[in-house]
PDB file of N, CA and C in Angstrom:
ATOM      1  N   UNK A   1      11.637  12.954  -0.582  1.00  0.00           N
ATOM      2  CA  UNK A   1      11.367  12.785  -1.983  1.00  0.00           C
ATOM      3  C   UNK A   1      11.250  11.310  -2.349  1.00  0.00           C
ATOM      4  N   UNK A   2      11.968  10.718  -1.816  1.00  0.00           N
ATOM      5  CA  UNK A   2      11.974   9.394  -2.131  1.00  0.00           C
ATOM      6  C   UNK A   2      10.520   8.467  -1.810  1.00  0.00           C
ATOM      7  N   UNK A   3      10.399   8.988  -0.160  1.00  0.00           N
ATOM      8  CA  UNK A   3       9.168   8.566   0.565  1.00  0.00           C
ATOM      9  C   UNK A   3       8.140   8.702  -0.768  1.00  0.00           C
ATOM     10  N   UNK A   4       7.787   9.959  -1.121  1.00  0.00           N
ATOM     11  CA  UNK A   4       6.879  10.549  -1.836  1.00  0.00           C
ATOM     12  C   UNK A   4       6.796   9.221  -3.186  1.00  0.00           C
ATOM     13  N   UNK A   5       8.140   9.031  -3.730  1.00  0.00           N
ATOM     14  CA  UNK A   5       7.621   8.458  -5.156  1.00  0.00           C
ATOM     15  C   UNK A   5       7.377   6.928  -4.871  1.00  0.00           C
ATOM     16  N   UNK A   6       8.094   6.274  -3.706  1.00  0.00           N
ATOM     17  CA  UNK A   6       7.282   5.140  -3.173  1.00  0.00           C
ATOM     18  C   UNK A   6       6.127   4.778  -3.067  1.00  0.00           C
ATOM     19  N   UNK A   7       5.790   5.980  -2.388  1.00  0.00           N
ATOM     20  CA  UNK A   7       4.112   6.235  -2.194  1.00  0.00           C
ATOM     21  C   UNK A   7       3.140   5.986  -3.770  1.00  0.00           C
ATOM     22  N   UNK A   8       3.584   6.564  -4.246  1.00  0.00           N
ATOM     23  CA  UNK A   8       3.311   6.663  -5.676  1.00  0.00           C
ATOM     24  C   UNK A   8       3.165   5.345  -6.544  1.00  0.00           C
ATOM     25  N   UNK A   9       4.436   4.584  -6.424  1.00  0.00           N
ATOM     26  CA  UNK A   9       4.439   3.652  -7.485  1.00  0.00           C
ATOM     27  C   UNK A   9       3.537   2.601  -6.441  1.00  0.00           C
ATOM     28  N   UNK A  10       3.234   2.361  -5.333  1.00  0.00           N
ATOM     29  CA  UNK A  10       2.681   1.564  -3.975  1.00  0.00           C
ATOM     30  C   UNK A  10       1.226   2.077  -4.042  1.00  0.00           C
ATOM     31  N   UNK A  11       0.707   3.164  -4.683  1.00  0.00           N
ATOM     32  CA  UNK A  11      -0.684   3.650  -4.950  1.00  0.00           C
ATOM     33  C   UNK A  11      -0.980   2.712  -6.330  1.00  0.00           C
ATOM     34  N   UNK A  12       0.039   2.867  -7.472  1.00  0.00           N
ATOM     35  CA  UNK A  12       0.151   2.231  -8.472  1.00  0.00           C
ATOM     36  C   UNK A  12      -0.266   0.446  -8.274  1.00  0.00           C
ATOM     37  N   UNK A  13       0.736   0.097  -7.643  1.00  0.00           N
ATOM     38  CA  UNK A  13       0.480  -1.463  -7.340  1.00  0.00           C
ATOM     39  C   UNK A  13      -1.063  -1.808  -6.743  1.00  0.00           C
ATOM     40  N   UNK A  14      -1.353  -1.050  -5.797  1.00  0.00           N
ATOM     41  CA  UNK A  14      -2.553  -1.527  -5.374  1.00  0.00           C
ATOM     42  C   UNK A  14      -3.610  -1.384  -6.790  1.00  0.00           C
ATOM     43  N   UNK A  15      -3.987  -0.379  -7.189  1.00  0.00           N
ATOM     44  CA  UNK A  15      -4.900   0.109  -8.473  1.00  0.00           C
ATOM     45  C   UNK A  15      -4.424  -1.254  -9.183  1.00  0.00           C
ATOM     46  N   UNK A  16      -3.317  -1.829  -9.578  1.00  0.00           N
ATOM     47  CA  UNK A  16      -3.034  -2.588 -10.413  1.00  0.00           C
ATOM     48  C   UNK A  16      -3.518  -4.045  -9.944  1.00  0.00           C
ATOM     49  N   UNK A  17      -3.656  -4.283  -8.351  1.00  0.00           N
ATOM     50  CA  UNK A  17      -3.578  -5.628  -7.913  1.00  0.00           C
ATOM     51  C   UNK A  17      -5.464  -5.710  -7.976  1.00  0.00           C
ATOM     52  N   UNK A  18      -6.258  -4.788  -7.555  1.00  0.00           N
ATOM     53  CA  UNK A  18      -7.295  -4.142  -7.502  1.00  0.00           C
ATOM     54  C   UNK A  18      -7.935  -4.859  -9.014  1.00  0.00           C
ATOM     55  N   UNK A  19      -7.139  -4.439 -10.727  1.00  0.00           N
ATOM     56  CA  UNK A  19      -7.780  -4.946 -11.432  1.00  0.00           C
ATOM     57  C   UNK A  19      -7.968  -5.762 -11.931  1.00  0.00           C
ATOM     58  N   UNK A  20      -6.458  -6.693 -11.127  1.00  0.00           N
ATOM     59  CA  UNK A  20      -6.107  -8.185 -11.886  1.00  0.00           C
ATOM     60  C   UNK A  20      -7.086  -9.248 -10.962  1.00  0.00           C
ATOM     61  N   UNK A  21      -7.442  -8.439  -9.649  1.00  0.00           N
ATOM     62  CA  UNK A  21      -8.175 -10.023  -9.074  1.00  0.00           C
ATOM     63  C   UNK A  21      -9.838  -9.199  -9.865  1.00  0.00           C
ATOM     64  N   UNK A  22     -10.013  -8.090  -9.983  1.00  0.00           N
ATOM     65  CA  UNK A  22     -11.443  -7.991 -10.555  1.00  0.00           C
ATOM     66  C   UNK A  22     -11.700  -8.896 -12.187  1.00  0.00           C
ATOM     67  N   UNK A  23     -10.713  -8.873 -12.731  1.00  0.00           N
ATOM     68  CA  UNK A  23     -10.367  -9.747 -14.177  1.00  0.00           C
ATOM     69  C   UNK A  23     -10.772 -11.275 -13.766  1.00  0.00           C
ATOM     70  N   UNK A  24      -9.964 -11.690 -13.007  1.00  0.00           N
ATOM     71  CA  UNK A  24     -10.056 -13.038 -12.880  1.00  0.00           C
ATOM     72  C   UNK A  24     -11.059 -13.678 -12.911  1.00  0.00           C
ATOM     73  N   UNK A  25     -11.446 -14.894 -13.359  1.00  0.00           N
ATOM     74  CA  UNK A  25     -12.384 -15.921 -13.756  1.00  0.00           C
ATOM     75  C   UNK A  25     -12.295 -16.384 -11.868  1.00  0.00           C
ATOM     76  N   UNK A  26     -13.776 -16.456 -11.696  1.00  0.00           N
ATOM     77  CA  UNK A  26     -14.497 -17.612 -10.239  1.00  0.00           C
ATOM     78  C   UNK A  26     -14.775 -18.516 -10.773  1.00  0.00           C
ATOM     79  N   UNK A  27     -15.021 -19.436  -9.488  1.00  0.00           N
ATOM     80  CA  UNK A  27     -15.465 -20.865  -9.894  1.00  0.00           C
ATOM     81  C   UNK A  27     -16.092 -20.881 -10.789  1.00  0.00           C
ATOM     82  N   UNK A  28     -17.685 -20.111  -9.985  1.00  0.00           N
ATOM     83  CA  UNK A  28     -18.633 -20.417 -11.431  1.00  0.00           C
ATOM     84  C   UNK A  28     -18.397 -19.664 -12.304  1.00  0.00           C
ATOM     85  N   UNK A  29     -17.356 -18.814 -13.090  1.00  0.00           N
ATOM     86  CA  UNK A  29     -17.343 -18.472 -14.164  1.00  0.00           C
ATOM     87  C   UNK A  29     -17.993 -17.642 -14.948  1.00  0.00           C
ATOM     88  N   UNK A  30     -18.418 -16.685 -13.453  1.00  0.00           N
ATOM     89  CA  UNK A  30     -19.467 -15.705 -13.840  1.00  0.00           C
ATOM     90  C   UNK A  30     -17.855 -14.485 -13.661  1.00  0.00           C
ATOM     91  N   UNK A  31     -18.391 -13.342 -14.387  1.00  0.00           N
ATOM     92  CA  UNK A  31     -17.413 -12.737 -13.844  1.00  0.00           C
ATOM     93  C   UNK A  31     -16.654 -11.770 -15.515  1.00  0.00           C
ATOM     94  N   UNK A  32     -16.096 -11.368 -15.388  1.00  0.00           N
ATOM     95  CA  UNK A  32     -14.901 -10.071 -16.300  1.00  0.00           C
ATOM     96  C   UNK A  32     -13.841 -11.419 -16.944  1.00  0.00           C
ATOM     97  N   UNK A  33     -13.324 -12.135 -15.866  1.00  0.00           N
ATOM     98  CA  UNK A  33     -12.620 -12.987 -16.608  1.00  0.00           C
ATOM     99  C   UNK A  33     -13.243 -14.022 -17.499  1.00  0.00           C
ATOM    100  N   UNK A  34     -14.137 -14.280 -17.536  1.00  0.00           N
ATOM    101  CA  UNK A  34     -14.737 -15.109 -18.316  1.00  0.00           C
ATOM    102  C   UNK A  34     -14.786 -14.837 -19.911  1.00  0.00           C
ATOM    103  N   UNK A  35     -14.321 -13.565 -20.063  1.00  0.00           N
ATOM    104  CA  UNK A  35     -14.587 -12.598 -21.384  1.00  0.00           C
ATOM    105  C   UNK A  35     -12.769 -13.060 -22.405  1.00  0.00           C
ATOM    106  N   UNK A  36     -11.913 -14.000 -21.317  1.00  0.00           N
ATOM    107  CA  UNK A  36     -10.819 -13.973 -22.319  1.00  0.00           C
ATOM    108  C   UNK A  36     -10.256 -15.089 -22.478  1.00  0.00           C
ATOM    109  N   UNK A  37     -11.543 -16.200 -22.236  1.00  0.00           N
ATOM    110  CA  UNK A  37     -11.028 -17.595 -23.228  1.00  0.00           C
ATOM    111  C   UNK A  37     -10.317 -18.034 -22.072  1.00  0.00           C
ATOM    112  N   UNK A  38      -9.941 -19.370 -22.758  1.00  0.00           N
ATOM    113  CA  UNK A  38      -8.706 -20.266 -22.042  1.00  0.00           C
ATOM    114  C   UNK A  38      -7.249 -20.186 -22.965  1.00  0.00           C
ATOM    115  N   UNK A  39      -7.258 -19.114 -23.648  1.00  0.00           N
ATOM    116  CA  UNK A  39      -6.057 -19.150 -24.106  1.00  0.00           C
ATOM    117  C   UNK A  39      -5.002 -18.647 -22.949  1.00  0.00           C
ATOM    118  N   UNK A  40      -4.997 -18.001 -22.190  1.00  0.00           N
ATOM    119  CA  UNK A  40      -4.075 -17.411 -20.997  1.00  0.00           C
ATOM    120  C   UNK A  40      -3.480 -18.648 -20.351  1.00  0.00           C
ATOM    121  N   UNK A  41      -3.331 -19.900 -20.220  1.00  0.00           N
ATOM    122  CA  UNK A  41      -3.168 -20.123 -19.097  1.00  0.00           C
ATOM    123  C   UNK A  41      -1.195 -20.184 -19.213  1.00  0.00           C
ATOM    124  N   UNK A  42      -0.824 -20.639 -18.528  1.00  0.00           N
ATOM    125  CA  UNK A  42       0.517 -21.180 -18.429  1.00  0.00           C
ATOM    126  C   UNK A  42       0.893 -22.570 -18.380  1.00  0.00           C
ATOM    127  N   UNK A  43       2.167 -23.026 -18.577  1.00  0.00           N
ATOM    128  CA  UNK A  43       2.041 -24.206 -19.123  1.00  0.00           C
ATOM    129  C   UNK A  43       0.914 -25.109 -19.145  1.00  0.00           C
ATOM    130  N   UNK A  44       0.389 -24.919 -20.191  1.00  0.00           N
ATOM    131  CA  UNK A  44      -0.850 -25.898 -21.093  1.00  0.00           C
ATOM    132  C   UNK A  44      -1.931 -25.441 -20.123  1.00  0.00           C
ATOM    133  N   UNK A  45      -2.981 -26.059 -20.824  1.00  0.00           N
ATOM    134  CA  UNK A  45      -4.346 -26.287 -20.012  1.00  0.00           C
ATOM    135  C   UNK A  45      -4.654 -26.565 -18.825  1.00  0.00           C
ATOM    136  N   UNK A  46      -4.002 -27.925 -18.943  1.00  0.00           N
ATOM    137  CA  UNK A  46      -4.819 -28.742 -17.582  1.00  0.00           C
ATOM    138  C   UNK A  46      -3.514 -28.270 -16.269  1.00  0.00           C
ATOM    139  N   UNK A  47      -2.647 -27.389 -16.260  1.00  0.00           N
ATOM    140  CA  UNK A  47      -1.475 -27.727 -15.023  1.00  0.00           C
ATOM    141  C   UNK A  47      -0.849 -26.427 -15.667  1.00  0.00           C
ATOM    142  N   UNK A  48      -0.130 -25.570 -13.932  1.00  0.00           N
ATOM    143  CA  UNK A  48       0.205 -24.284 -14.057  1.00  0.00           C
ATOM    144  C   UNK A  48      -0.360 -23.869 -13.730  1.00  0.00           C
ATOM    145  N   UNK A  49      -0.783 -22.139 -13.433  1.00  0.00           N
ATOM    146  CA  UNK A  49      -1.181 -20.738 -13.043  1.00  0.00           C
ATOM    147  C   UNK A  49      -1.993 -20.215 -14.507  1.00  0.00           C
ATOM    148  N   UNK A  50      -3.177 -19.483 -14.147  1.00  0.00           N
ATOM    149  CA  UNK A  50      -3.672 -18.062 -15.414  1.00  0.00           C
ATOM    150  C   UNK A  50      -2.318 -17.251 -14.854  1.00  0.00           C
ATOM    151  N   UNK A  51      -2.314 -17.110 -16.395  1.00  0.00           N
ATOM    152  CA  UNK A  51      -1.499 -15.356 -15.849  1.00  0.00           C
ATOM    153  C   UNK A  51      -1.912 -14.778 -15.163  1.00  0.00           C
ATOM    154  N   UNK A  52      -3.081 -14.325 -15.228  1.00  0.00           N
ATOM    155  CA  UNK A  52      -3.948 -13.888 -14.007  1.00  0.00           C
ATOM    156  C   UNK A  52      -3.866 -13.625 -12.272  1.00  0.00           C
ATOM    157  N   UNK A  53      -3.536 -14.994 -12.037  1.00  0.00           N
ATOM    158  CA  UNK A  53      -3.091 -15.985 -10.963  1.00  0.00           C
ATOM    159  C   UNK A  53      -1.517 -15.512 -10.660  1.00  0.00           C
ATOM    160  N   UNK A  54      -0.757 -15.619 -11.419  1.00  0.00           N
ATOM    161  CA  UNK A  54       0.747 -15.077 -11.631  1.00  0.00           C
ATOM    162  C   UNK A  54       1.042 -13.965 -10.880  1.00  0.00           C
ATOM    163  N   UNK A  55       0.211 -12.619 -11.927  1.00  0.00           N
ATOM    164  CA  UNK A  55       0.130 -11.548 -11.858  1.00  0.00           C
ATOM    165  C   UNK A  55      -0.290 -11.162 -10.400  1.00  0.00           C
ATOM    166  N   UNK A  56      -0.993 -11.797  -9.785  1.00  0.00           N
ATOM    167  CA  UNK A  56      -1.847 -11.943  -8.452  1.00  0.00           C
ATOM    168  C   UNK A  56      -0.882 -11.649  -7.188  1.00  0.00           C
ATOM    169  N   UNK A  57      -0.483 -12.858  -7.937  1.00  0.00           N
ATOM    170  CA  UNK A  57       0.916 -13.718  -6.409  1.00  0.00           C
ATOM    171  C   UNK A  57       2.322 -12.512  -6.852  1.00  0.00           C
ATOM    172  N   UNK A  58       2.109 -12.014  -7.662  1.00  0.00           N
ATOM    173  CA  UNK A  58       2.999 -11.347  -8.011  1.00  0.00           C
ATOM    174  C   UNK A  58       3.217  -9.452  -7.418  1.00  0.00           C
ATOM    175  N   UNK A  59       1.554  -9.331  -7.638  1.00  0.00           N
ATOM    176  CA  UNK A  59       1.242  -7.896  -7.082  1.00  0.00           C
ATOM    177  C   UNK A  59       0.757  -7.911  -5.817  1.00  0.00           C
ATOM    178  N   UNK A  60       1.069  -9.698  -5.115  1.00  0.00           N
ATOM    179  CA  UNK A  60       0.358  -9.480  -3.810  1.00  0.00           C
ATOM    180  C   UNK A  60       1.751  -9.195  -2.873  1.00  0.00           C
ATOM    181  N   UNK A  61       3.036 -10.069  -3.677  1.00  0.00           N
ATOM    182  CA  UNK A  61       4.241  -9.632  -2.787  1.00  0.00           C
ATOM    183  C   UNK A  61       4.738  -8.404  -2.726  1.00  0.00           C
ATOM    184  N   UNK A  62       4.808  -7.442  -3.807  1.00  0.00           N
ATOM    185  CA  UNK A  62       4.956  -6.733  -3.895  1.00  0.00           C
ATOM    186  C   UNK A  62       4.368  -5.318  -3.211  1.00  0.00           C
ATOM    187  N   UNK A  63       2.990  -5.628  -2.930  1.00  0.00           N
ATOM    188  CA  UNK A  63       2.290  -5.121  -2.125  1.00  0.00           C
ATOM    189  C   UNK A  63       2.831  -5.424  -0.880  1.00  0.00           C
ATOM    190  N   UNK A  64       2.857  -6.752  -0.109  1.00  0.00           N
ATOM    191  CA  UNK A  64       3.631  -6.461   1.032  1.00  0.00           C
ATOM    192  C   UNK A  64       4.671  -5.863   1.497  1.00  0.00           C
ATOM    193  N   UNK A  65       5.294  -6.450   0.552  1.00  0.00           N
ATOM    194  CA  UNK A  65       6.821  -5.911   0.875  1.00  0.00           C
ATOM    195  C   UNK A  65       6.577  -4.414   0.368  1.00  0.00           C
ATOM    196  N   UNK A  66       5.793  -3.397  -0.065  1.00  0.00           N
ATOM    197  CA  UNK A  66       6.045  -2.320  -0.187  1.00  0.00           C
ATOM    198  C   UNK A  66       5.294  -1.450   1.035  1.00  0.00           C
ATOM    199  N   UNK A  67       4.147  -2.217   1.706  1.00  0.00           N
ATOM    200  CA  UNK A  67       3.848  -1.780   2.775  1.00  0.00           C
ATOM    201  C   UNK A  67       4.659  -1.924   3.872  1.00  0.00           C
ATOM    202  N   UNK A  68       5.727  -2.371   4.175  1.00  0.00           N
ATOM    203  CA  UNK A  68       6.392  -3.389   5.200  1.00  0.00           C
ATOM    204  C   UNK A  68       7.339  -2.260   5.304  1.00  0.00           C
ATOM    205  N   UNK A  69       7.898  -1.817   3.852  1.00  0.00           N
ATOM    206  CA  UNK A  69       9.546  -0.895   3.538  1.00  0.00           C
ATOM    207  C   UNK A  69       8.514   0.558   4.272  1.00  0.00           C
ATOM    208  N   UNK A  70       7.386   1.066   3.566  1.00  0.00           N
ATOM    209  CA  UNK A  70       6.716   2.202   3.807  1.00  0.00           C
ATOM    210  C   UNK A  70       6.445   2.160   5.389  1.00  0.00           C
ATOM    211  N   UNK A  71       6.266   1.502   5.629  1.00  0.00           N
ATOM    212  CA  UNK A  71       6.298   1.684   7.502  1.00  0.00           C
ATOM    213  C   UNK A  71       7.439   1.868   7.818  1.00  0.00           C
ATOM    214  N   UNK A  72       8.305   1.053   7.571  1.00  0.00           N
ATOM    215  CA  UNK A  72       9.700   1.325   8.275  1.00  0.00           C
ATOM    216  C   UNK A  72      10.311   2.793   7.901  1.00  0.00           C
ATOM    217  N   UNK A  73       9.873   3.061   6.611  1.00  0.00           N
ATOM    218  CA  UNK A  73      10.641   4.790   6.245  1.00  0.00           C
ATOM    219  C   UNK A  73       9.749   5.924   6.742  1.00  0.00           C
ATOM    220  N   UNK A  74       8.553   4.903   7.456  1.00  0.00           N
ATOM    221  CA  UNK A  74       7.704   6.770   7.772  1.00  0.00           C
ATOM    222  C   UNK A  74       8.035   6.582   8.990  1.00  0.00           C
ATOM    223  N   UNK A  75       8.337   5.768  10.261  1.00  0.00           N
ATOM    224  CA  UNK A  75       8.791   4.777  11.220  1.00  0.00           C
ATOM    225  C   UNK A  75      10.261   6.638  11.498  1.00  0.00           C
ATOM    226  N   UNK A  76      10.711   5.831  10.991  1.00  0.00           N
ATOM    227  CA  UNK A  76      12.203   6.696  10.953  1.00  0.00           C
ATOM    228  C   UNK A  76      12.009   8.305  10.474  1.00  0.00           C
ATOM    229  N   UNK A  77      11.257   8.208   9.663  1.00  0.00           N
ATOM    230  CA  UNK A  77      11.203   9.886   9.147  1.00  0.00           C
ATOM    231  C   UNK A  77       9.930  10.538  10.286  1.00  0.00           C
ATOM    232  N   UNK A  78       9.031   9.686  11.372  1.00  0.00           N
ATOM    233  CA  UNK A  78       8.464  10.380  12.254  1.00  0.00           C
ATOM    234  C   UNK A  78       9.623  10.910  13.380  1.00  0.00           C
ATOM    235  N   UNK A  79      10.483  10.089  13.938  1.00  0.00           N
ATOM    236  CA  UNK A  79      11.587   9.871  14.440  1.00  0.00           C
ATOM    237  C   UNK A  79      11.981  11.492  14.766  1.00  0.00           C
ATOM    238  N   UNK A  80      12.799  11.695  13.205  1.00  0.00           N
ATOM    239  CA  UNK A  80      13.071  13.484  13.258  1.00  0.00           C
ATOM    240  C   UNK A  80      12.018  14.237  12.340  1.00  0.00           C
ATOM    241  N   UNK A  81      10.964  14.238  12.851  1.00  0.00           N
ATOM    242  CA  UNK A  81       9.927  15.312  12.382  1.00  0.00           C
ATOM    243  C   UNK A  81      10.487  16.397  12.554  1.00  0.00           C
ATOM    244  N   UNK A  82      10.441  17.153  11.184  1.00  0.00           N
ATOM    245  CA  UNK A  82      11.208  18.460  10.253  1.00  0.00           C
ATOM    246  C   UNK A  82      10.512  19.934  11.009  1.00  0.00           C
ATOM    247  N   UNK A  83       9.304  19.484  11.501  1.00  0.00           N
ATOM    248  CA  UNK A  83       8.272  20.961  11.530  1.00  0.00           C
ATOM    249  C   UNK A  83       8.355  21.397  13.358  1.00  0.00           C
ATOM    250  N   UNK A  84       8.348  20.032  14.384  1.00  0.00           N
ATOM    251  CA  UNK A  84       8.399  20.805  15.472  1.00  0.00           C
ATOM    252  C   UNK A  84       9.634  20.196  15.893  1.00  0.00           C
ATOM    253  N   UNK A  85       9.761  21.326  16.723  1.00  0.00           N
ATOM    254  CA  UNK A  85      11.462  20.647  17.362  1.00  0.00           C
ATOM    255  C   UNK A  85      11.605  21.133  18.307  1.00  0.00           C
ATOM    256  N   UNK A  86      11.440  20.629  19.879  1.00  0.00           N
ATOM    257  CA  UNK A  86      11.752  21.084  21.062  1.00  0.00           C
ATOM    258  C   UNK A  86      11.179  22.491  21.387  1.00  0.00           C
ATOM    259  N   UNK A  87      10.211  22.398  21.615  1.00  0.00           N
ATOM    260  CA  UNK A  87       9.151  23.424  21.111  1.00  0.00           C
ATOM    261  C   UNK A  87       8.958  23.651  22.706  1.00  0.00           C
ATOM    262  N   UNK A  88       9.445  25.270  22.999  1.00  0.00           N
ATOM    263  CA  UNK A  88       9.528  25.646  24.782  1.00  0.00           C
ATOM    264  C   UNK A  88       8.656  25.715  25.346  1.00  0.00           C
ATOM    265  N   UNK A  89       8.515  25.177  26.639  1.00  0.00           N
ATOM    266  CA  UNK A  89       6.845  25.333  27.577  1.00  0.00           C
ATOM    267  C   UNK A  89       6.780  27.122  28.014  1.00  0.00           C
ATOM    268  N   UNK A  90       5.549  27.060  27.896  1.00  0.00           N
ATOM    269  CA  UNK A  90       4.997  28.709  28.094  1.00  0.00           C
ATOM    270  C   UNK A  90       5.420  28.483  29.628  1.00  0.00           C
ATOM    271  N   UNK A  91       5.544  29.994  29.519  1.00  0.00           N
ATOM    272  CA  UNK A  91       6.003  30.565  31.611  1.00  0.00           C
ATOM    273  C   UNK A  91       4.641  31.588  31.288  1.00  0.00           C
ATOM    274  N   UNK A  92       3.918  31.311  32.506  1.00  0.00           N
ATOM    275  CA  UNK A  92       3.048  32.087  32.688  1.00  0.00           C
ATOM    276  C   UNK A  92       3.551  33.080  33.622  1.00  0.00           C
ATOM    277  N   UNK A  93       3.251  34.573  33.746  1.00  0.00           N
ATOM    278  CA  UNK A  93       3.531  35.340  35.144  1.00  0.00           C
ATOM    279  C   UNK A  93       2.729  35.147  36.874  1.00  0.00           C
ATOM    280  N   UNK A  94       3.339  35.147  37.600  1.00  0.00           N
ATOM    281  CA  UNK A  94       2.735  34.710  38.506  1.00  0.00           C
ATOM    282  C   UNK A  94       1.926  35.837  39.014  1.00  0.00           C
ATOM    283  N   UNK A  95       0.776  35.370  39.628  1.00  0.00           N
ATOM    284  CA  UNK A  95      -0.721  35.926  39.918  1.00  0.00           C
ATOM    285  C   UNK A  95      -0.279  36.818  41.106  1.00  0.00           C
ATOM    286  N   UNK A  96      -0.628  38.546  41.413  1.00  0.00           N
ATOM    287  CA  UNK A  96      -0.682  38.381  42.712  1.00  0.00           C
ATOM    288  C   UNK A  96      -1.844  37.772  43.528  1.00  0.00           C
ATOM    289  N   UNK A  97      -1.699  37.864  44.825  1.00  0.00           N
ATOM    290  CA  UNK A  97      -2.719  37.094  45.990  1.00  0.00           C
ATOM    291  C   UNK A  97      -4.078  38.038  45.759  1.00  0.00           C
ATOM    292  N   UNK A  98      -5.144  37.420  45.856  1.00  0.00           N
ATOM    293  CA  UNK A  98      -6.717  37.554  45.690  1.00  0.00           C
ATOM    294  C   UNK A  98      -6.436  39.492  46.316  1.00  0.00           C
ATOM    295  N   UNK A  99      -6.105  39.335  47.635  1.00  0.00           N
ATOM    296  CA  UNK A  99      -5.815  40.281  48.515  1.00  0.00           C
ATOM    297  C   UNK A  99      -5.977  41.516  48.456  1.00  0.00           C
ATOM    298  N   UNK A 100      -4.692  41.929  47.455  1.00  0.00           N
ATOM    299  CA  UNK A 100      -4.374  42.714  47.199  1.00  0.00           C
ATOM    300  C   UNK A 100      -5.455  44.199  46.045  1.00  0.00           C
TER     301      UNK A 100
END
């Protein structure tokens, strides 16, 4: 259960990291971000991060570190897989000889 809502909020982050670098202003200033001014930035104008930028470095750690934890818990939960378990080799009966 837990695995499951990880998964979830880690589907979340990506969709989220997905729209903040599509937002962002490029060099040339072509682009989605271009649509919201220079009022965003962080401390002042000329020095600091866009929020943008913030948000970025922000949903990019988070992204790692949530891929990093999600390996290690599917890692361990393949470990004791719930569905097969020591699952017995078939005995076939033995053949008689052509011979007979």
């Amino acid at each position: 259960m837990l695995y499951g809502l990880l998964v979830t909020l880690y589907v979340i982050v990506c969709v989220l990291l997905m729209l903040v670098i599509m937002i962002q202003k490029s060099k040339g200033s072509v682009g989605l971000g271009s649509l919201g001014g220079g009022a965003q930035t962080i401390f002042g104008g000329s020095g600091g991060q866009d929020v943008f930028q913030k948000a970025t470095w922000i949903l990019g750690a988070i992204f790692m570190a949530g891929s990093f934890t999600l390996a290690i818990m599917r890692t361990k939960q393949h470990a004791s897989f719930r569905y097969v378990k020591d699952v017995p080799a078939r005995s076939y009966p033995a053949q008689p000889p052509a011979g007979e």
